[in-house]
N, C-alpha and C. Protein backbone atom coordinates (compact mmCIF):
# COMPACT_ATOMS: atom_id res chain seq x y z
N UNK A 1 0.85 -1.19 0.00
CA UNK A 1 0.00 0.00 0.00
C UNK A 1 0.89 1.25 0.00
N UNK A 2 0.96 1.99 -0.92
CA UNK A 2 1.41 3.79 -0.91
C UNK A 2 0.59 4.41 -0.31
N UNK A 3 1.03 4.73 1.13
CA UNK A 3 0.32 5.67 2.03
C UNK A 3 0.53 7.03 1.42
N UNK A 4 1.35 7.31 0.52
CA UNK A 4 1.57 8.57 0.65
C UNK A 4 0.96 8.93 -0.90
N UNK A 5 0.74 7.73 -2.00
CA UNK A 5 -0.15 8.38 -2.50
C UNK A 5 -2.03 8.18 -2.56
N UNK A 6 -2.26 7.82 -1.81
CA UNK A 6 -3.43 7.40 -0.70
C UNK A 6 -3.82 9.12 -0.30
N UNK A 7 -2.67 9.38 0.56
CA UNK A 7 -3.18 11.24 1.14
C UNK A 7 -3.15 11.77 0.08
N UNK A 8 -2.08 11.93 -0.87
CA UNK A 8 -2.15 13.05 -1.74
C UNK A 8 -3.87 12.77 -2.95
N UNK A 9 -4.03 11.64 -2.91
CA UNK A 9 -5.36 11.41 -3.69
C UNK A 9 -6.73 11.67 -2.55
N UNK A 10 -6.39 11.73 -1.30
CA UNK A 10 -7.73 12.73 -0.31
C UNK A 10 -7.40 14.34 -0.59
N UNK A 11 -6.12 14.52 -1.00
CA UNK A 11 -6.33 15.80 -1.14
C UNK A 11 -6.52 16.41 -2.40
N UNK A 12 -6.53 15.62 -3.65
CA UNK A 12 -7.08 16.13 -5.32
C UNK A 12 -8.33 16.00 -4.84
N UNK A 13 -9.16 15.14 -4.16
CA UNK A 13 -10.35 14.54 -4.25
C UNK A 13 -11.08 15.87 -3.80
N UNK A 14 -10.33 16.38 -2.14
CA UNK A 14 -11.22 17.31 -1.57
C UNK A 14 -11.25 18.85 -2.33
N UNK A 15 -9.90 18.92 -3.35
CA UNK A 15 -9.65 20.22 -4.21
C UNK A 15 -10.70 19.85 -5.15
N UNK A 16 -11.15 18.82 -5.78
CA UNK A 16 -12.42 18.83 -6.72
C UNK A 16 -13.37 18.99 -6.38
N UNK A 17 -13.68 18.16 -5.06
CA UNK A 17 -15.21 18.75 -4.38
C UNK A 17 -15.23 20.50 -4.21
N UNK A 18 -14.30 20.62 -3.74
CA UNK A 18 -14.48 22.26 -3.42
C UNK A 18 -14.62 23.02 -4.63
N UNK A 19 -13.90 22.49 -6.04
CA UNK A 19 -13.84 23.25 -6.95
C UNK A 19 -15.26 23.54 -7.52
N UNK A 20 -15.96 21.98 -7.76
CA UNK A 20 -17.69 21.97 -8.00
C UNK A 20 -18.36 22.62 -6.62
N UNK A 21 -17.98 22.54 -5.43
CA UNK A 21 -19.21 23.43 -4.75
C UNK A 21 -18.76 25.23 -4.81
N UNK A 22 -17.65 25.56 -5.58
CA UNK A 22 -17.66 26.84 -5.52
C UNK A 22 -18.39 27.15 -6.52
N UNK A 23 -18.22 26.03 -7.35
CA UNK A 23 -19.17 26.94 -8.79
C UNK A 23 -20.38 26.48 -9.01
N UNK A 24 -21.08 25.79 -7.57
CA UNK A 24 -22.66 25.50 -7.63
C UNK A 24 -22.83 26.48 -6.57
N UNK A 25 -22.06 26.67 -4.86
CA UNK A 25 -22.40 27.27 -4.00
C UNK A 25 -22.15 28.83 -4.09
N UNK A 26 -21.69 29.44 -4.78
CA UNK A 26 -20.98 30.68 -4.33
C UNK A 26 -22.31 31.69 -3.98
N UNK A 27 -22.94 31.48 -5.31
CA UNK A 27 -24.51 32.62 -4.45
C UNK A 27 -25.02 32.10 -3.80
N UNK A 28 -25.29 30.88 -3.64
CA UNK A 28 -26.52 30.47 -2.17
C UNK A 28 -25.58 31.11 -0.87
N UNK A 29 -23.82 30.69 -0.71
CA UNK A 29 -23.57 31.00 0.11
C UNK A 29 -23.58 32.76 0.34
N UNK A 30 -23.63 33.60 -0.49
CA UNK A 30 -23.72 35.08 -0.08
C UNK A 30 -24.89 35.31 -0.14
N UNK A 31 -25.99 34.78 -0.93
CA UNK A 31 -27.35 34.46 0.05
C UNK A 31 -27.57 34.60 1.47
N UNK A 32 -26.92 33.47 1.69
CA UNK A 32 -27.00 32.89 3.18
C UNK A 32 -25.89 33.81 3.80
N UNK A 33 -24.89 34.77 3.50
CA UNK A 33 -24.52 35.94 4.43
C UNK A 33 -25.45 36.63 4.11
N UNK A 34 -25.78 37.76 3.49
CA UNK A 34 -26.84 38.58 3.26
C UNK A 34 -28.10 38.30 4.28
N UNK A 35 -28.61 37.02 4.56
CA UNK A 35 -29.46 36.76 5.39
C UNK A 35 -29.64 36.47 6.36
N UNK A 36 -28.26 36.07 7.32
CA UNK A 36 -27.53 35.77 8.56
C UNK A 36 -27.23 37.45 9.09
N UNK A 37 -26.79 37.84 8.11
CA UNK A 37 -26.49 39.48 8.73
C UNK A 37 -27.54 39.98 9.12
N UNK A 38 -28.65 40.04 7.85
CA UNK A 38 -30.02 40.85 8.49
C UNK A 38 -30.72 40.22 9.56
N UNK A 39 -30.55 39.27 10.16
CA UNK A 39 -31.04 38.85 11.48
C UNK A 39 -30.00 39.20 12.65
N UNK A 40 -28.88 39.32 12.45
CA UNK A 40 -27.97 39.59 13.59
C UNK A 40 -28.28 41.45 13.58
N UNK A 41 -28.29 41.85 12.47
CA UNK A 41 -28.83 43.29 12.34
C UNK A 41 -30.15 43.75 13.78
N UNK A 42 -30.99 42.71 12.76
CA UNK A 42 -32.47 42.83 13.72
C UNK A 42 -32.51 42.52 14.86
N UNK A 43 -31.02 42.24 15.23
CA UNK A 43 -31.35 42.08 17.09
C UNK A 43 -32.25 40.05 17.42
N UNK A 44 -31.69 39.52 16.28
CA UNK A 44 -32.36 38.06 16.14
C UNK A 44 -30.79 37.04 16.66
N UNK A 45 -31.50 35.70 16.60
CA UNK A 45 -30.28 35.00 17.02
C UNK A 45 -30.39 33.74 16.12
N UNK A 46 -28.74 33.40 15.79
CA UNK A 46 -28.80 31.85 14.70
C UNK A 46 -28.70 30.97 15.78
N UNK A 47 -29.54 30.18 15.22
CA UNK A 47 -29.46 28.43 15.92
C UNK A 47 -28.50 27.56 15.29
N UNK A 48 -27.99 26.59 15.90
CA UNK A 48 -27.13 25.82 14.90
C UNK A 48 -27.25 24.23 15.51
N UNK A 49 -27.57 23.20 14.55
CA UNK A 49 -27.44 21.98 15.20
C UNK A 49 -27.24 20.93 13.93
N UNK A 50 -26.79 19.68 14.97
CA UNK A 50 -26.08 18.44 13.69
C UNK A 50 -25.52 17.51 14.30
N UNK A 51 -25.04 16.49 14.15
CA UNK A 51 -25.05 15.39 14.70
C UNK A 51 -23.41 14.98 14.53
N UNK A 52 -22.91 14.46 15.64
CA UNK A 52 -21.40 13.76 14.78
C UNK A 52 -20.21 15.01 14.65
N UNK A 53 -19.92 14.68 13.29
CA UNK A 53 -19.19 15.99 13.07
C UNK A 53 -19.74 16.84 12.91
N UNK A 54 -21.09 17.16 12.26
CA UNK A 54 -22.01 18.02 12.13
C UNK A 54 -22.20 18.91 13.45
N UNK A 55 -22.57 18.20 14.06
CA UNK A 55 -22.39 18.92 15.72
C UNK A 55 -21.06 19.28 15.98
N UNK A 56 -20.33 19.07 15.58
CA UNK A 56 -18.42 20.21 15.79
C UNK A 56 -18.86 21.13 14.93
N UNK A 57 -19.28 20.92 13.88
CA UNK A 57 -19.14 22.24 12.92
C UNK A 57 -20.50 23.50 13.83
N UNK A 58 -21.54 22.33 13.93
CA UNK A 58 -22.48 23.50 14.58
C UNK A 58 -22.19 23.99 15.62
N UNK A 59 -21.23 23.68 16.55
CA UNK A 59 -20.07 24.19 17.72
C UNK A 59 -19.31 25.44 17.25
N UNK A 60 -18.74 25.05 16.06
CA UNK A 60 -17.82 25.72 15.80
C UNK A 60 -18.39 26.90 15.30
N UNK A 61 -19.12 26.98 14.92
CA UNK A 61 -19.76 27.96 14.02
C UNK A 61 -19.85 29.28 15.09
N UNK A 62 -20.86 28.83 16.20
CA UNK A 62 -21.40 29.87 16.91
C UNK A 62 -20.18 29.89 17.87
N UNK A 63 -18.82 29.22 17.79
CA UNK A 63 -18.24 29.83 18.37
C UNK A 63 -17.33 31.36 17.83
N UNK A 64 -17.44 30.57 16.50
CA UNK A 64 -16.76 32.26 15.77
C UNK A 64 -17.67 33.33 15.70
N UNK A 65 -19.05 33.38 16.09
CA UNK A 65 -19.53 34.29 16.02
C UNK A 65 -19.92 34.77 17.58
N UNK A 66 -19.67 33.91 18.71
CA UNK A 66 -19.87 34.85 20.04
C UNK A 66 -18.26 35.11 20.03
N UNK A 67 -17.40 34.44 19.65
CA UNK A 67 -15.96 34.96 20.24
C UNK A 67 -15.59 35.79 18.76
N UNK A 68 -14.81 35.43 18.20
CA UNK A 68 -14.41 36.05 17.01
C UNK A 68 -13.98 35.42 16.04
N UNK A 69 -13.55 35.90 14.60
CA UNK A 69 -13.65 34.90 13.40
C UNK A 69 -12.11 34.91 13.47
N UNK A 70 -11.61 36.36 12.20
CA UNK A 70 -10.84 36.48 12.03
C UNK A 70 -10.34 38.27 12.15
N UNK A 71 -11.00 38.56 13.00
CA UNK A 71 -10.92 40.37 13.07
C UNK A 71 -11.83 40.48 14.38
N UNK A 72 -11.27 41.70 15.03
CA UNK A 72 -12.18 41.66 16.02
C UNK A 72 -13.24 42.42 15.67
N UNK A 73 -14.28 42.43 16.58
CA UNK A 73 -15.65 42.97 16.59
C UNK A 73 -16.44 42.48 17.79
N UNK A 74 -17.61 43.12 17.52
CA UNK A 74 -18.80 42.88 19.06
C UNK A 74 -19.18 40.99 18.88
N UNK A 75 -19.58 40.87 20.07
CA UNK A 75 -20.27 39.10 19.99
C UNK A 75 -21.03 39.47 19.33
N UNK A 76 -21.56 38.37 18.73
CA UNK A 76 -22.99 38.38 18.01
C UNK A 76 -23.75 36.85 18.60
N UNK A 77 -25.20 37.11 18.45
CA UNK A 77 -25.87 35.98 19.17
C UNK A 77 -25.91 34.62 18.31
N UNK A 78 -25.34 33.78 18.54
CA UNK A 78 -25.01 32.36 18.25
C UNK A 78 -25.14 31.32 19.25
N UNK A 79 -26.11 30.53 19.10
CA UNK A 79 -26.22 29.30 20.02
C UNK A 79 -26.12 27.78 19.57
N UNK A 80 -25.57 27.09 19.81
CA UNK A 80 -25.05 25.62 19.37
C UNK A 80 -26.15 24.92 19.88
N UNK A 81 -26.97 23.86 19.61
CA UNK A 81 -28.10 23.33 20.19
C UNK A 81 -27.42 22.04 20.69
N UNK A 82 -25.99 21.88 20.14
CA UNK A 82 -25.77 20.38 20.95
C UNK A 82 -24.85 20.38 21.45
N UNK A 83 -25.32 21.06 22.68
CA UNK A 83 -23.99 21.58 24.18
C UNK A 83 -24.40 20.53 25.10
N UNK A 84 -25.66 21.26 25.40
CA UNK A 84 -26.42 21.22 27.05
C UNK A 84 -26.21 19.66 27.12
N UNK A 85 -25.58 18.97 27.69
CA UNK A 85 -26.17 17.39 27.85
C UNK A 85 -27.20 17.26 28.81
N UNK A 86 -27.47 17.80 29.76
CA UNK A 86 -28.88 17.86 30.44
C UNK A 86 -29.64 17.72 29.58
N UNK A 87 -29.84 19.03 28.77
CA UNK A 87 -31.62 18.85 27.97
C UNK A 87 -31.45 17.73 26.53
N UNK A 88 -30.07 17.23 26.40
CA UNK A 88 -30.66 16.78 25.18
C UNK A 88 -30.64 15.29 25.52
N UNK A 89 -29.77 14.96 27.17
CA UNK A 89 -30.57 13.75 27.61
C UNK A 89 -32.28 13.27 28.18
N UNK A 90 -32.32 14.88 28.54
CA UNK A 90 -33.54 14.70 29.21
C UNK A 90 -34.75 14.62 28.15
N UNK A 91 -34.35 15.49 27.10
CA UNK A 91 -35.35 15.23 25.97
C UNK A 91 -35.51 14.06 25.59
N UNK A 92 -34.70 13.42 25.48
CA UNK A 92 -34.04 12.24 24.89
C UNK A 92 -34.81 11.25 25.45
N UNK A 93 -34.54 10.69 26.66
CA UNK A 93 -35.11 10.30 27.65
C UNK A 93 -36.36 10.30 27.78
N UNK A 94 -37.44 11.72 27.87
CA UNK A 94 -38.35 11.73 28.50
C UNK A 94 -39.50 12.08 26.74
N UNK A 95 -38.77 11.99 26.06
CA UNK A 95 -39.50 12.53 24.67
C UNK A 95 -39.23 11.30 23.61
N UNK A 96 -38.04 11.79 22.93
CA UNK A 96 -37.70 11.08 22.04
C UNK A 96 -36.37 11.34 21.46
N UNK A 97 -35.46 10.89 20.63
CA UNK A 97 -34.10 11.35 20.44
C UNK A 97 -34.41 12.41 19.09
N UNK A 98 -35.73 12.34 18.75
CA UNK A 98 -35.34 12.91 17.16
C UNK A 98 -36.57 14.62 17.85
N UNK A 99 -36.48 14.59 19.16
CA UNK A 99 -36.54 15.76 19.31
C UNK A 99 -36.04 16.51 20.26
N UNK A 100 -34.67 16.52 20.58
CA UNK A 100 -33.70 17.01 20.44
C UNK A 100 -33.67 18.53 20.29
N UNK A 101 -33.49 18.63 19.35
CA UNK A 101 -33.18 20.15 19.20
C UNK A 101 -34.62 20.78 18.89
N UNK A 102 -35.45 20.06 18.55
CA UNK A 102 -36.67 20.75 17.78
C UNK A 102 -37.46 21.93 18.93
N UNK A 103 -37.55 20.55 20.52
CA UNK A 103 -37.66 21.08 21.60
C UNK A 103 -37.14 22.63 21.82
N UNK A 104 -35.60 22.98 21.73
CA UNK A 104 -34.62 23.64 22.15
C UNK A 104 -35.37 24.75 20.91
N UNK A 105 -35.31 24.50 19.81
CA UNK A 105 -35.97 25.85 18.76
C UNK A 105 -36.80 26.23 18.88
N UNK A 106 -37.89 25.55 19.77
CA UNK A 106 -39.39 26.27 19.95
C UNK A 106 -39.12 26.92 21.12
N UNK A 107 -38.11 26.45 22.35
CA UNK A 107 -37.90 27.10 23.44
C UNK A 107 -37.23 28.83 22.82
N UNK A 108 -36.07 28.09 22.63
CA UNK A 108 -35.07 29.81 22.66
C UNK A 108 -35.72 30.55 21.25
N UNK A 109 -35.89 29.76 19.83
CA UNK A 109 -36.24 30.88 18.63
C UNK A 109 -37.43 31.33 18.66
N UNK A 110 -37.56 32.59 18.24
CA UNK A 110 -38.58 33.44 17.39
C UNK A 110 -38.34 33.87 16.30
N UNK A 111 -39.46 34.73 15.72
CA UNK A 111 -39.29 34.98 14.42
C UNK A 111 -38.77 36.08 14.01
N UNK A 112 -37.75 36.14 13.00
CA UNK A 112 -36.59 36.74 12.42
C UNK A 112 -35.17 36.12 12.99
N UNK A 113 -35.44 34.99 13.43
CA UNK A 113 -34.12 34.00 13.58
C UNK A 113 -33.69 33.49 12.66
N UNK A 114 -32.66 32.35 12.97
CA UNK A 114 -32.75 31.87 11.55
C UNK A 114 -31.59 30.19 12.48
N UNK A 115 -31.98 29.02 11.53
CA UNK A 115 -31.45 28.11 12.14
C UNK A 115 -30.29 27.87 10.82
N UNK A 116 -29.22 26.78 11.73
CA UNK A 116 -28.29 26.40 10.71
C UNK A 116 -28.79 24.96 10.60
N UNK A 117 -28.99 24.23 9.76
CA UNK A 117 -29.14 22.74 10.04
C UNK A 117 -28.24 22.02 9.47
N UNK A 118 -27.63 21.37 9.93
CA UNK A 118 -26.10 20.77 9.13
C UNK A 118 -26.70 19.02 9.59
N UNK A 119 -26.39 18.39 8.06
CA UNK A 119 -26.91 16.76 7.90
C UNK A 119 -26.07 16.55 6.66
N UNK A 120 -24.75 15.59 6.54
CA UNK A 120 -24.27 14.92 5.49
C UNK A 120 -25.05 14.77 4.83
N UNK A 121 -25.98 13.72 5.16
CA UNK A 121 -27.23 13.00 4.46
C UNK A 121 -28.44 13.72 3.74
N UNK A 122 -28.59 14.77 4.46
CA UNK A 122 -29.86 15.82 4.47
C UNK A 122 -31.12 14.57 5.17
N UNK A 123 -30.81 13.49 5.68
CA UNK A 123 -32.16 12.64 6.29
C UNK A 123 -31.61 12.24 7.61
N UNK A 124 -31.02 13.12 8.79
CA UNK A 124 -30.86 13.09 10.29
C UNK A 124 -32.36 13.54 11.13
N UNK A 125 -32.85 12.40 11.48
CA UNK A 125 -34.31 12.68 11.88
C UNK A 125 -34.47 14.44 12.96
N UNK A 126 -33.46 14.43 13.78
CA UNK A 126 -33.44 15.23 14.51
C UNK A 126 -33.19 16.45 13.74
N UNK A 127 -32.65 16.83 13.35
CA UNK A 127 -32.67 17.85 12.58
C UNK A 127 -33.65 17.96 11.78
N UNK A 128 -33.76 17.23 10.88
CA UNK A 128 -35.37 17.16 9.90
C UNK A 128 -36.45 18.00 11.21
N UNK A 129 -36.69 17.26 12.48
CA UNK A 129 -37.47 17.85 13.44
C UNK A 129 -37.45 19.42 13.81
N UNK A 130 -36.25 19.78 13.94
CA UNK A 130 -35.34 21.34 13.72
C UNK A 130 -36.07 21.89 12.71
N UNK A 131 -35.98 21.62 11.72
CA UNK A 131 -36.59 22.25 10.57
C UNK A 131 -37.59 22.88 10.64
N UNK A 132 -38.63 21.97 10.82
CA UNK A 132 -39.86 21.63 11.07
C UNK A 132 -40.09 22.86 12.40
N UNK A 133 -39.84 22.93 13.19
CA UNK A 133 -39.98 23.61 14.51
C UNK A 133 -39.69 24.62 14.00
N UNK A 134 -38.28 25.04 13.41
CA UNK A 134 -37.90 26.48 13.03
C UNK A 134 -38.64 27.49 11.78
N UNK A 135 -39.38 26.22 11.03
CA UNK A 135 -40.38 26.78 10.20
C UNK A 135 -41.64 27.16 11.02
N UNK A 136 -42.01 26.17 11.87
CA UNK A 136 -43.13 26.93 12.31
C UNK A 136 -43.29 28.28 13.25
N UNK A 137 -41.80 28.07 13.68
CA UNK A 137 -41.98 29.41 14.93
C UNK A 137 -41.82 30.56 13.69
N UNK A 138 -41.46 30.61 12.41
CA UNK A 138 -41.55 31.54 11.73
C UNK A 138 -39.22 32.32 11.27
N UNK A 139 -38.99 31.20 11.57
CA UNK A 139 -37.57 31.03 11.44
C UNK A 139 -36.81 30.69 10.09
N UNK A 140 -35.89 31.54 9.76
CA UNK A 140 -35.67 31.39 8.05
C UNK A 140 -34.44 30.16 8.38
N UNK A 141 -34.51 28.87 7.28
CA UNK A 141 -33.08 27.70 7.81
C UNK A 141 -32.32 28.33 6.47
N UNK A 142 -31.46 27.71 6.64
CA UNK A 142 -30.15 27.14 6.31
C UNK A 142 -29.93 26.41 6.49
N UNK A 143 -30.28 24.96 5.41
CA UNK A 143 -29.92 24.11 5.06
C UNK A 143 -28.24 23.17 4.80
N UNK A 144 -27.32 23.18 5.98
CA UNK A 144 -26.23 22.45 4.94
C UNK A 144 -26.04 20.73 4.62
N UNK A 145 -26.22 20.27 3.33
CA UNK A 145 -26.44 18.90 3.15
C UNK A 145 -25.53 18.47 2.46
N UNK A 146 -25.38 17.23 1.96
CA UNK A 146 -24.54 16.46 0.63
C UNK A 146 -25.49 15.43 -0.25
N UNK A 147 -24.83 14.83 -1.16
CA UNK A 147 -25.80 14.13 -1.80
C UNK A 147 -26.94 14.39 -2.41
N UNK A 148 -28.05 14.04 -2.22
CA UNK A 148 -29.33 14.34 -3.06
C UNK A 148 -30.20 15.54 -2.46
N UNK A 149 -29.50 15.80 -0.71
CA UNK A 149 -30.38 17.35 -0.02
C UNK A 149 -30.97 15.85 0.96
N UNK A 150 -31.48 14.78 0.74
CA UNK A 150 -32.34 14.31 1.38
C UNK A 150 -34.06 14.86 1.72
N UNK A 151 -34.13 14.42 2.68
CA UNK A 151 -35.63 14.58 3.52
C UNK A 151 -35.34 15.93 3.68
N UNK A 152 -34.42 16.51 4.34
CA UNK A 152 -34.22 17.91 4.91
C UNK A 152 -34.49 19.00 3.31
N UNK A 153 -33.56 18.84 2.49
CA UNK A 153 -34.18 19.40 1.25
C UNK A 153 -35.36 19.55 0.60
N UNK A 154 -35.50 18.18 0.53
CA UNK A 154 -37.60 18.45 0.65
C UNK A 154 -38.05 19.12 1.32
N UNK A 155 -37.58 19.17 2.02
CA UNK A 155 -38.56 20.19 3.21
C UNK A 155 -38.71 21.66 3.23
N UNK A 156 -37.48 21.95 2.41
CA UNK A 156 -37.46 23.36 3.11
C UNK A 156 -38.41 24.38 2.29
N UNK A 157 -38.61 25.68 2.53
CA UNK A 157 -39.83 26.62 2.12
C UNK A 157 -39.14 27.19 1.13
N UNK A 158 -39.58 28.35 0.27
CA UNK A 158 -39.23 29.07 -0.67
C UNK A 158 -38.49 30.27 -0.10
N UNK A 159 -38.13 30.69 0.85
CA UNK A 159 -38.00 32.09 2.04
C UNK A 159 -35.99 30.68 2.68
N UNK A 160 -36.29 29.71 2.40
CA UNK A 160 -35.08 28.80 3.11
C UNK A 160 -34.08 28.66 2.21
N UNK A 161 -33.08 28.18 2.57
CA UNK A 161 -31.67 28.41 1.67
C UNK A 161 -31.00 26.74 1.52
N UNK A 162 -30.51 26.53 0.84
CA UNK A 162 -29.89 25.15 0.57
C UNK A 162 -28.61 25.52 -0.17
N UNK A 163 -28.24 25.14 0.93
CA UNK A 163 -26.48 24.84 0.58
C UNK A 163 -26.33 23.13 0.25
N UNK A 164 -25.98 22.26 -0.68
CA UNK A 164 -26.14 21.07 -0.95
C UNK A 164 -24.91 20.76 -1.97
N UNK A 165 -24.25 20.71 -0.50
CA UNK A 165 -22.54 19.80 -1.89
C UNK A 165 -23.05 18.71 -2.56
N UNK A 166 -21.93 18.51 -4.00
CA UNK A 166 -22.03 18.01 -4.55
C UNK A 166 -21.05 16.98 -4.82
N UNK A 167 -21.58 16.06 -3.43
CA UNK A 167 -20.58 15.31 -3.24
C UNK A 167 -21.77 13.84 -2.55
N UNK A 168 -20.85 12.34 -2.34
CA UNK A 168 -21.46 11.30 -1.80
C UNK A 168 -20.47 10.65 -0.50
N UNK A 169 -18.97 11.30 -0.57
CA UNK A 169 -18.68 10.89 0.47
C UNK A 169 -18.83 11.59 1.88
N UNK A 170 -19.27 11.42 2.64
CA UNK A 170 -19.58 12.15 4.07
C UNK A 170 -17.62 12.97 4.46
N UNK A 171 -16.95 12.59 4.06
CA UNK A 171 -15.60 13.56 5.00
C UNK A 171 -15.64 14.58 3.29
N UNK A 172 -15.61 14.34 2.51
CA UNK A 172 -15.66 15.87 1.20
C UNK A 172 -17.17 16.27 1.59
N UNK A 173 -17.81 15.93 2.14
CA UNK A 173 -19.22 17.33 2.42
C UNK A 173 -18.67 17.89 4.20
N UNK A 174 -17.86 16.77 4.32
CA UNK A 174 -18.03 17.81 5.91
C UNK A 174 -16.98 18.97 5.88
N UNK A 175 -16.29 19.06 4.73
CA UNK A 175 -14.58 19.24 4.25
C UNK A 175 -15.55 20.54 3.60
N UNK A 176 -16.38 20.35 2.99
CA UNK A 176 -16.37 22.01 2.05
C UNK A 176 -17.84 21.95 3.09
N UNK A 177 -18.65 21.68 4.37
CA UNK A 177 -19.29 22.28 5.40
C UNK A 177 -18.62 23.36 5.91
N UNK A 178 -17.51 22.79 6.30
CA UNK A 178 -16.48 23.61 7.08
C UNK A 178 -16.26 25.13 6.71
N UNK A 179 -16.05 24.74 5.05
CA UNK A 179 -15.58 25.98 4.34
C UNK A 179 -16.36 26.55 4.16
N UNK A 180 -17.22 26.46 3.77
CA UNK A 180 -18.88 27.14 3.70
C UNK A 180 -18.99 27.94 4.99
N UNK A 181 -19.21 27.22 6.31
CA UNK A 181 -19.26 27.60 7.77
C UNK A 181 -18.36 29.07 7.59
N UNK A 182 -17.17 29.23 7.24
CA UNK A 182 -16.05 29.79 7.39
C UNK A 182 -16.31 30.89 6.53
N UNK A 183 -17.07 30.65 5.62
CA UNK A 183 -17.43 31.77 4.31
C UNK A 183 -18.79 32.53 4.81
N UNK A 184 -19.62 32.30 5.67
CA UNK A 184 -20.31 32.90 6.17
C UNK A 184 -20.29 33.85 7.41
N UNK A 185 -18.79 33.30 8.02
CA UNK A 185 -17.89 33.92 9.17
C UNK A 185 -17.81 35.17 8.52
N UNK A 186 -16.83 35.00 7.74
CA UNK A 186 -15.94 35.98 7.02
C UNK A 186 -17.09 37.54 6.33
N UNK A 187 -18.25 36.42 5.49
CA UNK A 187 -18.82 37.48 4.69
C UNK A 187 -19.80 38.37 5.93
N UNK A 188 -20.24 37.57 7.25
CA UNK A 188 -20.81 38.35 7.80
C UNK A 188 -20.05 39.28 8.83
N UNK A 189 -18.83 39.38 8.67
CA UNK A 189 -17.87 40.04 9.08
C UNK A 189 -17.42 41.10 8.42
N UNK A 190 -17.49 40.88 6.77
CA UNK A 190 -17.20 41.79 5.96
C UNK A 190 -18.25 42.90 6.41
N UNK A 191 -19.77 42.73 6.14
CA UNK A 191 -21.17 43.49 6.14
C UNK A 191 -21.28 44.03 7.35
N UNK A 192 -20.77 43.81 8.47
CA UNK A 192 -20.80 44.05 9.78
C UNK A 192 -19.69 45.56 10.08
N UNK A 193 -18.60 44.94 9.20
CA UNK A 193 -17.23 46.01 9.89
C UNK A 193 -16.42 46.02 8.85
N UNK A 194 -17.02 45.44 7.50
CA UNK A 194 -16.07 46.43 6.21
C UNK A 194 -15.02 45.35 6.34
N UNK A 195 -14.53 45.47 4.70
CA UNK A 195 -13.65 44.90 4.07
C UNK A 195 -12.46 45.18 4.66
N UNK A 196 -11.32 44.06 4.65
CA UNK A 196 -10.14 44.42 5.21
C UNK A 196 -9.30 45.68 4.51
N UNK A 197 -8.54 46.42 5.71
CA UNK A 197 -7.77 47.58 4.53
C UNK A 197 -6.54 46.84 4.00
């Protein structure tokens, strides 16, 4: 086995995925700044939830936006839905596992929020549930998926955003999630406090 050309072929692989989701994603993703800003504008707050790695990225996310990205500036309101292990055992436990966060979006969101929903698959029941909750409280999603969008793609409204690599292996969608995540950092950083000098 050539281990070493093994890595260098994960890394053409993940430069092609990225190359096709820049030139399918680039407007959904300044979409999806443009529309993350005007809720942090309005004094609203993003939700973020996902499962696995999905749940690091939805960690990670709202951590660059209460602490900082890449420039300083004010916190902005960002909440990770899969912290608390209390409520998402107790939900868990006393409800069901695939409501989870859905619980947590009808608690903390209102309307002019906006959720992140991050699913390789786009068909993570719990999140699908997210959806569902964040549409009804009147909450704009953000969709991030791979593959076909799944159940979660079906779902979403005409007012919702779909980010949907174009990819089938789960580590190249979580690989340009990331970057995506990172491009919404940045652009709602730009709109917030201006382009770097």
């Amino acid at each position: 086995m050539d281990l070493i050309a093994r890595v260098q072929q994960h890394f053409a692989d993940s430069m092609e995925t990225k190359q096709h989701a820049a030139e399918k994603l680039a407007a959904p993703i300044a979409a999806a700044i443009e529309t993350l800003t005007r809720v942090l504008i309005g004094e609203g707050k993003i939700l973020s939830c996902g499962n696995g790695g999905s749940a690091a990225d939805a960690q990670h996310f709202a951590a660059e936006l209460v602490g900082r990205f890449e420039r300083e500036r004010q916190e902005l309101a960002a909440v990770a839905l899969t912290t608390d292990s209390s409520i998402l055992t107790a939900v868990s436990n006393d409800y069901a596992f695939e409501q989870i966060f859905a619980r947590q979006v009808r608690a903390l969101g209102k309307p002019g929020d906006a959720l992140i929903a991050i699913s390789t698959s786009g068909n993570s029941a719990n999140v699908l549930e997210a959806v569902r909750a964040a549409q009804e409280t009147g909450m704009t999603v953000i969709a991030l998926t791979g593959r076909d969008g799944g159940e979660i793609g079906a779902r979403l409204a005409a007012d919702d955003l779909h980010l949907n690599v174009p990819a089938e292996r789960t580590a190249r969608i979580q690989e340009v999630h990331l970057l995506i995540l990172h491009c919404l950092c940045d652009g709602i950083d730009s709109l917030l406090i201006g382009d770097e000098a």
